[in-house]
Protein backbone atom coordinates (compact mmCIF):
# COMPACT_ATOMS: atom_id res chain seq x y z
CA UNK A 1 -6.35 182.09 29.49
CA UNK A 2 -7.46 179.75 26.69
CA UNK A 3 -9.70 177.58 28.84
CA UNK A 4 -12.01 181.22 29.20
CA UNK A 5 -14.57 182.88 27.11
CA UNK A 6 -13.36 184.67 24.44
CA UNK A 7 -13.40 185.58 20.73
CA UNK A 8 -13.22 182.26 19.28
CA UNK A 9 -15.19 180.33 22.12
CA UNK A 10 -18.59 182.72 22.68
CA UNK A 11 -20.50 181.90 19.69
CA UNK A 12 -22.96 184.77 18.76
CA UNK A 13 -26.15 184.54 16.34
CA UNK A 14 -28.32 187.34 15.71
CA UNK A 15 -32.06 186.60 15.17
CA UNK A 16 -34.42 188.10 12.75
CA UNK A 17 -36.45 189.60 15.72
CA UNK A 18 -33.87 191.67 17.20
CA UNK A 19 -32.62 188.58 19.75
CA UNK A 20 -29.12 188.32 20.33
CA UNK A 21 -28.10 184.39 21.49
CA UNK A 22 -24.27 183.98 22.80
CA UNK A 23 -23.52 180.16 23.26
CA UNK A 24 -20.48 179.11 25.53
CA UNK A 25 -20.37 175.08 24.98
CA UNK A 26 -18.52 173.50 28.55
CA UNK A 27 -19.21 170.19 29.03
CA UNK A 28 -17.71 169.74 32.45
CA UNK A 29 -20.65 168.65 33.92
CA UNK A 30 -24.09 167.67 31.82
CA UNK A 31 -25.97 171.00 32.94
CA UNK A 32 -26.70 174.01 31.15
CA UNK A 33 -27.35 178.03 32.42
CA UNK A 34 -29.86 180.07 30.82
CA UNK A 35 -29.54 183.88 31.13
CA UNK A 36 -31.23 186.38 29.43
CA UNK A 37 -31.98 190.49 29.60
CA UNK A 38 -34.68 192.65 27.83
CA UNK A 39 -34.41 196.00 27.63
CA UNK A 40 -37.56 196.92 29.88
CA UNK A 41 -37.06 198.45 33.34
CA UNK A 42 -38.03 200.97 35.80
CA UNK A 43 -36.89 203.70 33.97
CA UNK A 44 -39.61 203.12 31.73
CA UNK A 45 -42.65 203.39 34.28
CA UNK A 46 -44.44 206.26 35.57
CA UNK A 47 -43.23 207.65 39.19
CA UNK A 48 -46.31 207.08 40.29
CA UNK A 49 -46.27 203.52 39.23
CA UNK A 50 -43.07 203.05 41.07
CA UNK A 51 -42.38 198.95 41.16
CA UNK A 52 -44.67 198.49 38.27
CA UNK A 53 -41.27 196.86 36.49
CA UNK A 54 -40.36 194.61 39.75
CA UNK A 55 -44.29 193.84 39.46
CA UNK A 56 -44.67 192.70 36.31
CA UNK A 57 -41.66 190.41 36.17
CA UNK A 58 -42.84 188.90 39.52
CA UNK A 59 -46.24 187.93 37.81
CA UNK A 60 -44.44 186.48 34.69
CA UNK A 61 -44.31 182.92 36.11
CA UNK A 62 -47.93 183.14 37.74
CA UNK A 63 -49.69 182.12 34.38
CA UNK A 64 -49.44 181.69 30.49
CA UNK A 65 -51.71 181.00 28.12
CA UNK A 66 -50.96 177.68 27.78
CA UNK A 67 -50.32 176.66 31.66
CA UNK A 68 -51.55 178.12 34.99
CA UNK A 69 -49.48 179.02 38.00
CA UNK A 70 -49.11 174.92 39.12
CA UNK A 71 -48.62 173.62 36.24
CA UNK A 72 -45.06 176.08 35.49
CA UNK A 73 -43.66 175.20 38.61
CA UNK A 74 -44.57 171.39 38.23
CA UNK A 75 -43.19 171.16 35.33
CA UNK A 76 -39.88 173.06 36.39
CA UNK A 77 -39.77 171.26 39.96
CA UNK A 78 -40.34 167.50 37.94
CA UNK A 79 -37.21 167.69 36.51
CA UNK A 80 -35.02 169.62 39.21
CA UNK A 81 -34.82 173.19 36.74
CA UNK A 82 -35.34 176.37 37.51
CA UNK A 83 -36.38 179.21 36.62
CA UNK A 84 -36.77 182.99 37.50
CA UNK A 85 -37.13 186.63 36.17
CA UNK A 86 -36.65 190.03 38.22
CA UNK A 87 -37.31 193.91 37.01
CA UNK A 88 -34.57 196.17 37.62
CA UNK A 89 -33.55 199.59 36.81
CA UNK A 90 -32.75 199.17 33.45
CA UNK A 91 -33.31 195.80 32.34
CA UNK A 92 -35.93 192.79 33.05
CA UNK A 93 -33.69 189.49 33.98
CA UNK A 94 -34.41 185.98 33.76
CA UNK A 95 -32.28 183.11 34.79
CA UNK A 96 -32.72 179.20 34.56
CA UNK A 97 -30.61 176.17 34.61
CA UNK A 98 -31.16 172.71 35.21
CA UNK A 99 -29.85 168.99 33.53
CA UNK A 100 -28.60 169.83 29.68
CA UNK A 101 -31.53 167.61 28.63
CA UNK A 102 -34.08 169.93 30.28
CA UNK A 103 -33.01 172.56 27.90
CA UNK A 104 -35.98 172.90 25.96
CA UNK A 105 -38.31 172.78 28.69
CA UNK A 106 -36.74 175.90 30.05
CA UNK A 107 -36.23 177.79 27.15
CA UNK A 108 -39.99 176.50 26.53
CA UNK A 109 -41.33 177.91 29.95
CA UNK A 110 -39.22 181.17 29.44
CA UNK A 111 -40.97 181.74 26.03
CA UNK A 112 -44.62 181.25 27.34
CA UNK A 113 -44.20 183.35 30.65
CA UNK A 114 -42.26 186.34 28.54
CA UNK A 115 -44.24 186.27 25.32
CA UNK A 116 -47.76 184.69 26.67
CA UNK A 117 -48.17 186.02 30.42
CA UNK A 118 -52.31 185.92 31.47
CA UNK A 119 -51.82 187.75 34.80
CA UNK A 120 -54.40 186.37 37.13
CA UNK A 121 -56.39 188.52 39.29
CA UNK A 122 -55.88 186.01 42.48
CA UNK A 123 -52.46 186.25 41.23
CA UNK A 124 -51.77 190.29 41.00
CA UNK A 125 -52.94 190.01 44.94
CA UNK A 126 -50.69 187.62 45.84
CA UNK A 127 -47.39 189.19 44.65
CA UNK A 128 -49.43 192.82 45.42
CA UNK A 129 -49.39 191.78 49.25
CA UNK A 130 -45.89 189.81 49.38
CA UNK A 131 -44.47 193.02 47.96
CA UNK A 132 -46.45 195.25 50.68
CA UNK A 133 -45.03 192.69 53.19
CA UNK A 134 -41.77 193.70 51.98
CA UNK A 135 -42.17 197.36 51.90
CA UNK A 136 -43.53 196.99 55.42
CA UNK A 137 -40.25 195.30 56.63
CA UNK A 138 -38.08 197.35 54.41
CA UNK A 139 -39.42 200.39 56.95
CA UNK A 140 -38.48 198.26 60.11
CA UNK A 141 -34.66 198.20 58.75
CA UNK A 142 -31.99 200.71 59.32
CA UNK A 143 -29.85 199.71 56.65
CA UNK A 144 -32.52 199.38 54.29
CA UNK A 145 -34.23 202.65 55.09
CA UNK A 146 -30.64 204.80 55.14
CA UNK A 147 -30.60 203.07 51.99
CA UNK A 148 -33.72 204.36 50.14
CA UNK A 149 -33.26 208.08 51.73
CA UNK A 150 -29.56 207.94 50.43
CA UNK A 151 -31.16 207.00 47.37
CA UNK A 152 -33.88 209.59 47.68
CA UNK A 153 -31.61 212.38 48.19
CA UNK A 154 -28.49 211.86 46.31
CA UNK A 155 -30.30 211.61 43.10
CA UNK A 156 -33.20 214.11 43.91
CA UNK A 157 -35.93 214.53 40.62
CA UNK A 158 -33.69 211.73 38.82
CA UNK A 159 -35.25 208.36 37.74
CA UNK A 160 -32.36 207.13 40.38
CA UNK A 161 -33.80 208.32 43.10
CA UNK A 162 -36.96 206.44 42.95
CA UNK A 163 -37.48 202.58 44.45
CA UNK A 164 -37.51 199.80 42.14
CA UNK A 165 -39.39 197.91 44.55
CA UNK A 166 -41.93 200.84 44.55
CA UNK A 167 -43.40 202.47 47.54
CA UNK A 168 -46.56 201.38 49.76
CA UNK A 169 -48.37 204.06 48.35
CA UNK A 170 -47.57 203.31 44.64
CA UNK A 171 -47.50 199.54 44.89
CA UNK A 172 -51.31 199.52 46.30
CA UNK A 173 -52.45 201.40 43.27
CA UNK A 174 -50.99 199.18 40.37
CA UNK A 175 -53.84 197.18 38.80
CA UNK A 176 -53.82 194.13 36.55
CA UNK A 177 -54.49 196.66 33.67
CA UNK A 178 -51.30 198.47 34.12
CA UNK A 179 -49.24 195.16 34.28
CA UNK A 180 -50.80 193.89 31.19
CA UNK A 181 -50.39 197.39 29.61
CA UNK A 182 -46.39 197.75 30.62
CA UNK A 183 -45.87 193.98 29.65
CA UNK A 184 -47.50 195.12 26.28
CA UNK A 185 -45.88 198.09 25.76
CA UNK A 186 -42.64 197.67 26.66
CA UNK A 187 -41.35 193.71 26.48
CA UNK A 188 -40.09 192.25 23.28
CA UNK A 189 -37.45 190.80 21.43
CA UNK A 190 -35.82 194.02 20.00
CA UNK A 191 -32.39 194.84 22.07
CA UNK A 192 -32.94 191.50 24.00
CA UNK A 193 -30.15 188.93 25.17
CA UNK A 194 -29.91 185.19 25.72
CA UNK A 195 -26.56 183.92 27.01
CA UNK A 196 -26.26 179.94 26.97
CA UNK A 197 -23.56 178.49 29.00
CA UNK A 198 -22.95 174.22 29.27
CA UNK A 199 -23.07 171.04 27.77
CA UNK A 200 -24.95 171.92 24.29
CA UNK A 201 -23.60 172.33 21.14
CA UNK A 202 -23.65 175.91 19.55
CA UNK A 203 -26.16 174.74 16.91
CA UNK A 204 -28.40 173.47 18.83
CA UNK A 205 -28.71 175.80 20.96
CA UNK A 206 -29.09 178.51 18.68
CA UNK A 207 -31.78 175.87 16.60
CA UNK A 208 -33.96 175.79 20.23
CA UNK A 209 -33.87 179.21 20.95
CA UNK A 210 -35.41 179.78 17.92
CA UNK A 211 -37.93 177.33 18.08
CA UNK A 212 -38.70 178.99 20.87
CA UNK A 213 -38.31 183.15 20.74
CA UNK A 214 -37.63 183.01 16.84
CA UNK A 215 -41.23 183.99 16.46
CA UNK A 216 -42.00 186.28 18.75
CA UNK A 217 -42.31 189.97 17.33
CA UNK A 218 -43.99 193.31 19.50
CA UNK A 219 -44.29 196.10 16.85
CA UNK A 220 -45.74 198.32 20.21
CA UNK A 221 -42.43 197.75 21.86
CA UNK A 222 -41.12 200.72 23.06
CA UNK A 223 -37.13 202.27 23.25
CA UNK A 224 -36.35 202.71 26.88
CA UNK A 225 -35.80 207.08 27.84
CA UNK A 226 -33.30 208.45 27.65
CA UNK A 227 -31.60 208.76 31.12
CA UNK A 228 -30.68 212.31 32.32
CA UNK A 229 -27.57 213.75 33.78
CA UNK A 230 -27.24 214.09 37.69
CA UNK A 231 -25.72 216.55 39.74
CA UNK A 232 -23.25 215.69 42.11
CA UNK A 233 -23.42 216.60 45.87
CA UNK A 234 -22.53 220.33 46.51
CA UNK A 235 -22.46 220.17 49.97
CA UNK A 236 -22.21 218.37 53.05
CA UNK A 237 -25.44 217.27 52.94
CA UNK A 238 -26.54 214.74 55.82
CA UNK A 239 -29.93 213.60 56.94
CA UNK A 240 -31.37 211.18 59.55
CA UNK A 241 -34.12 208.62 59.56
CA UNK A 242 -35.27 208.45 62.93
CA UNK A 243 -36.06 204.90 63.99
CA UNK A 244 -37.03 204.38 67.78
CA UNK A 245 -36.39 201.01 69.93
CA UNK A 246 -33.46 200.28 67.25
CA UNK A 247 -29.87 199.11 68.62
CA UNK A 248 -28.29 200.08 65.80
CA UNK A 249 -27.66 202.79 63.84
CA UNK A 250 -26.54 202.40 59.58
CA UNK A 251 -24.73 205.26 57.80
CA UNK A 252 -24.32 205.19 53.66
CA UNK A 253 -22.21 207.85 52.50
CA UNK A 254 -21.66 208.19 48.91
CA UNK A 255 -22.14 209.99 45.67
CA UNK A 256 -22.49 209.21 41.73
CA UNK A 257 -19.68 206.89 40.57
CA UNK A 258 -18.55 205.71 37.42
CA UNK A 259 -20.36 204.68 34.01
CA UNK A 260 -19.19 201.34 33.69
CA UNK A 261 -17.82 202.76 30.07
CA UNK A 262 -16.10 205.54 31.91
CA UNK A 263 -12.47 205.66 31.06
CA UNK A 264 -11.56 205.62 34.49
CA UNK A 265 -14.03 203.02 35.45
CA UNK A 266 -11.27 200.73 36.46
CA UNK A 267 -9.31 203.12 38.18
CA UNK A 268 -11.96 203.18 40.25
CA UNK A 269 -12.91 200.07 40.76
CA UNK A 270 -9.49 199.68 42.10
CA UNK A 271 -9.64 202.78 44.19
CA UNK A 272 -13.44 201.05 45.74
CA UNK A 273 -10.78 197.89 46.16
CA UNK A 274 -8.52 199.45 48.33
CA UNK A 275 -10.81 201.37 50.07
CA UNK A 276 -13.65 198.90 51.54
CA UNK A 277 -13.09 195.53 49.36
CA UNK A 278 -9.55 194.05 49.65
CA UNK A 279 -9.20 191.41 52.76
CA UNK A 280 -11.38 192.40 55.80
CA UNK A 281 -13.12 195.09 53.48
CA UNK A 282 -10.12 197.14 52.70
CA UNK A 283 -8.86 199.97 54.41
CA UNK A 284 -12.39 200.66 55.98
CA UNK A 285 -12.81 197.23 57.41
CA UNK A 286 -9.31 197.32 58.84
CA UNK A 287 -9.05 200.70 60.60
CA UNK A 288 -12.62 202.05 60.96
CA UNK A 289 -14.29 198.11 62.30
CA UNK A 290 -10.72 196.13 63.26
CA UNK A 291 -8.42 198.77 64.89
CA UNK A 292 -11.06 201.32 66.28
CA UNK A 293 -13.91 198.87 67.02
CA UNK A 294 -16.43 201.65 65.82
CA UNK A 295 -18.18 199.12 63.11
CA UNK A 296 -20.42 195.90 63.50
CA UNK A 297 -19.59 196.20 59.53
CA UNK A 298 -17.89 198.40 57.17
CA UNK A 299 -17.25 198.36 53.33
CA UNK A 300 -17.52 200.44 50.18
CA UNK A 301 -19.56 199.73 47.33
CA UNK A 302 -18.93 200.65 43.07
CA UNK A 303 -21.63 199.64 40.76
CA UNK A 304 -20.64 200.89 37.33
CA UNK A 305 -23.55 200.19 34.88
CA UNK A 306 -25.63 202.33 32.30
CA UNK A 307 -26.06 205.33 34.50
CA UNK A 308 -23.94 207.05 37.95
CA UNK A 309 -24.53 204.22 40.13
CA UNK A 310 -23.86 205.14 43.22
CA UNK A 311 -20.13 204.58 44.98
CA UNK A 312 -20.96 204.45 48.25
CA UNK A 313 -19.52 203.52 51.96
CA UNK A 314 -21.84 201.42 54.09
CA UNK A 315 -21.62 200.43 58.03
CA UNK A 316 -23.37 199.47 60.98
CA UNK A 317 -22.12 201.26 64.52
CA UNK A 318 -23.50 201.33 67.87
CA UNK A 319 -26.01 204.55 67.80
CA UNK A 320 -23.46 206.72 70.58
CA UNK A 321 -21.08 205.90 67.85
CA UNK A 322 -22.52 207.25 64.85
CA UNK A 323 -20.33 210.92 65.29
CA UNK A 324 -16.78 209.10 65.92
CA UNK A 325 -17.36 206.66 62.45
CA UNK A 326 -18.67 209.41 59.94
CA UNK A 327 -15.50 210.96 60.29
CA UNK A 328 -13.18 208.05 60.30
CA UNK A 329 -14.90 207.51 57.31
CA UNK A 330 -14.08 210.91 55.97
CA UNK A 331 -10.62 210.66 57.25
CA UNK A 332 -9.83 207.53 55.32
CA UNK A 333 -12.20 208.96 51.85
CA UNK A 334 -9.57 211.94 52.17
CA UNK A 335 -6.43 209.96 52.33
CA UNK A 336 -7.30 208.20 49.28
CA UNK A 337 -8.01 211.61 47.65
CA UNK A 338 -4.62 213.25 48.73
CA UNK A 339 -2.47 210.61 48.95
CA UNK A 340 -0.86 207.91 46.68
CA UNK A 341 -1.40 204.15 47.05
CA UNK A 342 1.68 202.63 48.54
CA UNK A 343 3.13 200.06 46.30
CA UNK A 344 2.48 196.86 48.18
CA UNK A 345 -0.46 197.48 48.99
CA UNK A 346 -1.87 198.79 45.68
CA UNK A 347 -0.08 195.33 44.53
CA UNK A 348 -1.91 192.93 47.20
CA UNK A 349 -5.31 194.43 45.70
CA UNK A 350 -4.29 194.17 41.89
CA UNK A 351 -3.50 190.58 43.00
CA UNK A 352 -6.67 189.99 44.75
CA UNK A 353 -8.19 191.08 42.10
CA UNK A 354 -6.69 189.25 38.99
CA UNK A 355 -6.76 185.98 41.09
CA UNK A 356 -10.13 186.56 41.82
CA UNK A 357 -11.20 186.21 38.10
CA UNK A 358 -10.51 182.21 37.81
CA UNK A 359 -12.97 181.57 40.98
CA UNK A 360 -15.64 183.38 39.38
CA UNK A 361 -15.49 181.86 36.39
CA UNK A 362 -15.59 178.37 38.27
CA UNK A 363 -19.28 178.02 37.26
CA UNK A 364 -21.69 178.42 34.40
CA UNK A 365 -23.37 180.70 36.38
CA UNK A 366 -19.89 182.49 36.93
CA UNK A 367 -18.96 182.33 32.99
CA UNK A 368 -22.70 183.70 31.84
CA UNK A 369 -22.36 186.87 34.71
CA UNK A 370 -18.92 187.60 32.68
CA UNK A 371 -20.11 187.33 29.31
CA UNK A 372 -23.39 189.00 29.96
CA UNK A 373 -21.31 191.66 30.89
CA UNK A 374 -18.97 191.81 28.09
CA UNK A 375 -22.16 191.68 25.80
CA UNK A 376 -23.76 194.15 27.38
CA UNK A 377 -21.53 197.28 28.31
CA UNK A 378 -19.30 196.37 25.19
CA UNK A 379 -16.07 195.11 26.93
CA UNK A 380 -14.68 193.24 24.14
CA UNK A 381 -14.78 189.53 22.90
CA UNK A 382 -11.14 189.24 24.89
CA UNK A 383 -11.84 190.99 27.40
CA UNK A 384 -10.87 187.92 29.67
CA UNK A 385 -7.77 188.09 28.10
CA UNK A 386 -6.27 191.47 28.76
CA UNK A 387 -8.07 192.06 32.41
CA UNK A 388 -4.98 191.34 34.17
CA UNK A 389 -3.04 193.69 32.18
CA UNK A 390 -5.39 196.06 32.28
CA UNK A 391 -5.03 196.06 36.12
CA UNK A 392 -2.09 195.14 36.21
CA UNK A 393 -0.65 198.54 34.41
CA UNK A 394 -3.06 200.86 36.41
CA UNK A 395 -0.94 203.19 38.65
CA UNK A 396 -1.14 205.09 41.77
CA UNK A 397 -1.30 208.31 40.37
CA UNK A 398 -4.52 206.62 38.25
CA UNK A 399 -6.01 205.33 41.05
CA UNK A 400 -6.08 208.48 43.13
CA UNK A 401 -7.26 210.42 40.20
CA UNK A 402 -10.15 208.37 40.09
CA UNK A 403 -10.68 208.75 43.69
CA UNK A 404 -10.40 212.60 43.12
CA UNK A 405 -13.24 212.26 40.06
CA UNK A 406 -15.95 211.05 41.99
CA UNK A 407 -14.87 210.88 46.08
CA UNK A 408 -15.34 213.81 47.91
CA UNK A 409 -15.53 213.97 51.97
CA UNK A 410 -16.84 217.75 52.36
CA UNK A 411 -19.34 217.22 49.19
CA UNK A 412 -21.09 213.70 50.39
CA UNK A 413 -25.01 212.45 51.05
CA UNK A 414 -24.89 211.11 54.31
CA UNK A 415 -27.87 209.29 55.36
CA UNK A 416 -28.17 208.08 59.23
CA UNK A 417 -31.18 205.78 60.07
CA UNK A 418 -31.42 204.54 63.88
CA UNK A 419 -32.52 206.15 67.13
């Protein structure tokens, strides 16, 4: 696996500011991917500035002090780049790409919006009511709404269990002050990541990133909480969000899963594969949508991150349905509790897997998701390297114990939204 990332291709510099830069030279094709993290997120705002992260990253690119709103997206839209920058739970993200000679420009534009952001009053009104229209729609959608109340009640007085989007009621109530104020106190370089991926030499890319960040300091910034332990479910615990004149109703079903630094994280990750991944969505696409026809959709879900993301099983049924799927659901969440993998089948989804790696890494988008990753939750330089061992040697009895560590069919959140 030569022709991937590892040890002796991902270059890595360390600026004076705190900036980490990791360089990736491919010169496949004369374009280059920008991707970078800070560690600012919605674990750092007040509950009752819910979406005040998602907020301020969508006003980044609405004005700097040295171009307005037009004059960004001119200059980005002139030369066929991009550019982009979302708040999630734990970090801020920002993405651009465009020709390799368009390189400065975007790590230029990246620079002004993160360091030099003016947010505009007309501005803060604009985002303020596309996010509103959001919310709004978000409340018209089953599988958004089971969604948030799975959210809501699975991790109950935890920073999880709040909306990084924010709420109507929260959203309304953030003002240009507390953007400027959360941009102020908790963005700079310290802790932050750059990831370079395509055709540009190592040195220069390191020499224009700090042309461009090498400068910036915030001796305000603060260190993100710490992030508090959660309690897994107890009981069957189910709840329904009634919504009339819907067709259809959405279940999640889930509970805390795996750190991605969990020991077993992989296990897992193979048990989630087996489960509601692997061909038609695994086990739950084939029996629970294919063989009973109780599904429009059905699949499970791992994150794996800083905190317990959730590991969850989502699908879309008919509303005189709803009874019949929860507990084929259960039925096949026990099996892979009680019962071993059988060998070919635990092999088709170590194969899917392991083949799965070259497609994603077709792409300097592909290669800077992978590296970001093994920067950020400390994988390993080679970490390309030994991921088909690694899933290779996992075994049955791993796999199930994995299952057993976080899966549990009589100790769930169950969330119903529909009629």
């Amino acid at each position: 696996m030569a022709q991937y990332p590892g040890p002796d291709t991902i270059h890595r510099f360390q600026l004076d500011n705190g900036l980490t830069l990791l360089v990736y030279e491919n010169f496949a094709a004369a374009t280059v991917i920008v991707d970078g993290t800070l560690c600012t997120g919605a674990l750092a705002e007040h509950p009752d500035k819910a979406g005040l992260a998602s907020f301020t990253a969508n006003m980044l690119m609405r004005g700097s002090q040295k171009r307005d709103f037009s004059e960004i997206y001119e200059a980005l839209e002139s030369v066929g780049a991009g550019l982009n920058f979302s708040g999630n739970r734990h970090l801020t993200d920002f993405s651009g790409g465009g020709l390799a000679e368009d390189l400065d420009l975007v790590l230029t534009l990246a620079a002004e919006s993160l360091t030099q952001p003016t947010f505009p009053i007309e501005h803060v009104e604009q985002v303020r009511g596309e996010t509103m229209t959001g919310l709004h729609m978000r409340a018209n959608d089953t599988r958004q709404m089971a969604v948030l109340k799975f959210q809501e009640t699975l991790y109950k007085g935890h920073p999880y269990g709040r909306s990084v989007e924010g709420y109507l009621e929260t959203v309304e109530q953030i003002s240009r002050d507390d953007l400027a104020q959360f941009h102020t106190e908790t963005y700079g370089p310290a802790g932050m990541l750059v990831i370079i991926v395509g055709a540009v030499k190592a040195e220069d890319a390191l020499a224009k990133v700090e042309a461009t960040f090498g400068s910036w300091r915030n001796p305000a910034q603060k260190t993100m909480p710490s992030l508090p332990g959660v309690m897994r479910p107890q009981t069957f615990n189910r709840l329904h969000v009634p919504m009339k004149d819907k067709t259809q109703s959405d279940i999640i079903m889930g509970w805390p899963g795996p750190l991605r630094a969990a020991p077993d994280y992989l296990a897992a990750s193979l048990a989630n594969t087996v489960l509601g991944v692997f061909g038609m969505m695994g086990r739950l696409g084939q029996r629970v949508r294919e063989e009973q026809g109780l599904a429009y959709y059905a699949s499970s879900t791992m994150g794996g991150g800083f905190g317990p993301s959730p590991w969850y099983v989502s699908t879309g049924v008919a509303p005189e349905k709803v009874e019949q799927a929860i507990e084929s659901i259960r039925h096949e969440v026990r099996l892979m509790c009680e019962e071993l993998v059988p060998e070919e089948e635990l092999a088709d989804c170590k194969a899917f897997r392991t083949g799965s790696l070259p497609v994603g890494l077709e792409t300097n988008t592909g290669l800077a998701d992978i590296i970001s990753s093994i920067a950020l939750h400390d994988l390993g330089w080679d970490y390309l390297s030994r991921y088909p061992d690694l899933i290779n040697h996992l075994t049955a009895e791993e796999v199930r114990a994995a299952a057993q560590n976080y899966l549990d069919p009589d100790k769930v959140v169950i969330t119903v939204a529909g009629p």
